[in-house]
Protein backbone atom coordinates (compact mmCIF):
# COMPACT_ATOMS: atom_id res chain seq x y z
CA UNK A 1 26.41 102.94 80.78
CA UNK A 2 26.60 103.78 77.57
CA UNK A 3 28.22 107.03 77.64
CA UNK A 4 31.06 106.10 79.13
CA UNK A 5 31.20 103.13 76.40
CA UNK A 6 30.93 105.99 73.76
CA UNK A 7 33.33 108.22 76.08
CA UNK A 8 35.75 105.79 76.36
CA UNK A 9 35.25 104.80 72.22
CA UNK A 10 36.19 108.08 71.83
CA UNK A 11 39.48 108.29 73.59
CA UNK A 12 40.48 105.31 72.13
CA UNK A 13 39.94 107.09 68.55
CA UNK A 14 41.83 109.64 69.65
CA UNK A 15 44.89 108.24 71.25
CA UNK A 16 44.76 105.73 67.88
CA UNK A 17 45.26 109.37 65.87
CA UNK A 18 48.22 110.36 67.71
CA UNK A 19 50.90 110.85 65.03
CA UNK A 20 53.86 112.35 66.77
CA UNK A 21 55.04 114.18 69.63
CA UNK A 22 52.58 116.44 71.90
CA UNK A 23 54.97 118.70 73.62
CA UNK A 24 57.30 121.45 71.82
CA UNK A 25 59.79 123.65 73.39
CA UNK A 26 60.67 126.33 70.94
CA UNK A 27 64.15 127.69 71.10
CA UNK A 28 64.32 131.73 70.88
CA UNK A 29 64.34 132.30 66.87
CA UNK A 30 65.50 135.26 64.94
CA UNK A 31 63.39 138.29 64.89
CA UNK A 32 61.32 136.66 67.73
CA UNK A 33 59.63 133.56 65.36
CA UNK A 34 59.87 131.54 68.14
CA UNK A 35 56.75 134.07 69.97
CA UNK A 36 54.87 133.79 66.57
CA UNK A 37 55.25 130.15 66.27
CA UNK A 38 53.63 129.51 69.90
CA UNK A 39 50.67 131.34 69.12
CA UNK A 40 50.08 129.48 66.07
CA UNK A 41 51.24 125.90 67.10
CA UNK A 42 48.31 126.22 70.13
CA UNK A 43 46.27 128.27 68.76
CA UNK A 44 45.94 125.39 65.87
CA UNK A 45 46.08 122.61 68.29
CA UNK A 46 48.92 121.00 66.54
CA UNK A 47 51.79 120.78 69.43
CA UNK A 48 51.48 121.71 73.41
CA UNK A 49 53.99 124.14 73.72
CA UNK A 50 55.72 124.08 77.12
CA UNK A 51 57.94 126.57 79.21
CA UNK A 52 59.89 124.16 80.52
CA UNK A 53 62.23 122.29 78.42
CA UNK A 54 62.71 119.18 80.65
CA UNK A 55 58.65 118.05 80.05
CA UNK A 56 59.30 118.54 75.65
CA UNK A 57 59.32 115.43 73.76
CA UNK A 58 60.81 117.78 70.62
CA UNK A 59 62.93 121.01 70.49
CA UNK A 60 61.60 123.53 67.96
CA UNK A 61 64.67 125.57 66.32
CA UNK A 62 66.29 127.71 63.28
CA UNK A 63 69.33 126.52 63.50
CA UNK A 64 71.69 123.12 64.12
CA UNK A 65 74.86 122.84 64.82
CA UNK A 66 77.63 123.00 67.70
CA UNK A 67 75.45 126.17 69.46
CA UNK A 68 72.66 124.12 69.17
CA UNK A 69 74.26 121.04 70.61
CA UNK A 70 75.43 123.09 73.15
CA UNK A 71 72.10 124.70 73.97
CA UNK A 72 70.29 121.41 74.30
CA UNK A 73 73.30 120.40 76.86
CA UNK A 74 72.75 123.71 78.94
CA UNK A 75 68.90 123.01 79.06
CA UNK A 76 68.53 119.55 79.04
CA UNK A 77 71.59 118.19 81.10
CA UNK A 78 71.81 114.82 81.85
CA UNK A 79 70.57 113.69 78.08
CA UNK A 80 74.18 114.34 76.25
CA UNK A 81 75.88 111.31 74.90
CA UNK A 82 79.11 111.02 73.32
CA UNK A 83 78.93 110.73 69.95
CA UNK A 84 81.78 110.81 66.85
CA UNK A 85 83.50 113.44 66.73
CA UNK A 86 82.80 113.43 62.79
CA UNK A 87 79.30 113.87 63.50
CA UNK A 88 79.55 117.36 65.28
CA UNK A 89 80.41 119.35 62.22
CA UNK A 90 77.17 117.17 59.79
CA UNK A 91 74.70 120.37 59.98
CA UNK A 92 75.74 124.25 60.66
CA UNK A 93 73.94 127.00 59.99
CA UNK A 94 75.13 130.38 61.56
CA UNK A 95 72.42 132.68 59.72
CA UNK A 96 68.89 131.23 60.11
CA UNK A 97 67.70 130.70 56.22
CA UNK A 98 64.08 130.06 56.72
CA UNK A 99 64.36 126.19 57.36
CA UNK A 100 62.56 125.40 60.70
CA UNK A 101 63.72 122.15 62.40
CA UNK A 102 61.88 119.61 64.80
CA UNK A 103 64.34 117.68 66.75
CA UNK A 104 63.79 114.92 69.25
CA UNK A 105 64.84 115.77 72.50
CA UNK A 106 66.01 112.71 73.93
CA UNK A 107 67.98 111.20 70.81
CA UNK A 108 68.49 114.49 68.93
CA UNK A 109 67.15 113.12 65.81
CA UNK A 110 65.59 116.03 63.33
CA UNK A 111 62.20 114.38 63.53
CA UNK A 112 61.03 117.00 60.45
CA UNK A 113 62.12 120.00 58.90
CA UNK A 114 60.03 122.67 56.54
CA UNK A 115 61.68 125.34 54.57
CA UNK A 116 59.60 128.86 54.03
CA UNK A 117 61.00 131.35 52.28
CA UNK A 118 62.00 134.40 54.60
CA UNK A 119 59.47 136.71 55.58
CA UNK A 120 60.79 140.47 53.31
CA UNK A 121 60.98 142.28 57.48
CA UNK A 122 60.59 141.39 60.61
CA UNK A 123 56.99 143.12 61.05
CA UNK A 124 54.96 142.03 62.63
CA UNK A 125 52.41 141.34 59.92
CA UNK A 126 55.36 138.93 58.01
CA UNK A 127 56.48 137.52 60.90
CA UNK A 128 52.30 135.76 61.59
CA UNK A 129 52.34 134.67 57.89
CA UNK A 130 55.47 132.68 57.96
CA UNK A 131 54.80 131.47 61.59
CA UNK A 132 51.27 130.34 60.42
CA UNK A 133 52.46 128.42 57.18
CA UNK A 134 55.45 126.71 59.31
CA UNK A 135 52.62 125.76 61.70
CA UNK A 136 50.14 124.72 58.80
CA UNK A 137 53.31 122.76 57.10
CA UNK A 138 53.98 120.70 60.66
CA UNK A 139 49.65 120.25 61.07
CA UNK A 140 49.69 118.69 57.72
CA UNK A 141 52.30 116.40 57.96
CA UNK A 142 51.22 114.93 61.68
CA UNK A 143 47.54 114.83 60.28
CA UNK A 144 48.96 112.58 57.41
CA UNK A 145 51.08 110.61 59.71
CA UNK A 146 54.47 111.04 58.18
């Protein structure tokens, strides 16, 4: 009897430490990030990443804007809501700069962003040290509830 007190104590602890969203769905990056970022975002245990875009609660991405929007449309259809047109042209970014963005699937809110400077190629050495500090930067900001 009481292990399953203490099991149970236990999964209440944890679902009391969730901080943010579980499941990612990572948008195809620039010099294949995207494949880097997987690795480390499971391989830390920071986000469930998911082939399927329809079970994400957040989109993982390089780059906002009207491709974007559109993208989100194409793969999540059904979810697009008219908005101002004022609103469309707010973020646009045609070269990806080294600012990764989090965005809420559902509402399309950017739920975080995290700036790393560039990796100098596209080795694949670079590319697993930027991936690994984006992943580090989201880990530390869900651990500290933010």
């Amino acid at each position: 009897m009481k292990r399953f007190l203490i099991a149970g104590l236990f999964a209440t602890l944890a679902f009391a430490q969730y901080t943010g969203p579980k499941t990612v769905y990572i948008l195809p990056m620039s010099a294949g990030l995207d494949q880097y970022l997987a690795q480390w975002l499971t391989k830390d245990h920071v986000m469930q990443v998911v082939s399927n875009p329809k079970t994400a609660e957040v989109v993982m991405t390089d780059r906002l804007g009207e491709a974007f929007e559109q993208k989100l449309n194409d793969i999540l259809p059904g979810e697009t809501k008219k908005t101002d047109e004022t609103a469309h042209n707010t973020f646009r970014t045609s070269k990806p700069r080294g600012t990764i963005f989090l965005v809420d699937a559902k509402s399309r809110v950017v739920l975080w962003s995290d700036y790393q400077k560039p990796p100098r190629s596209s080795s694949d050495h670079d590319m697993n040290v930027a991936a690994e500090k984006i992943a580090k930067a989201l880990s530390g900001q869900r651990a500290s509830g933010k």
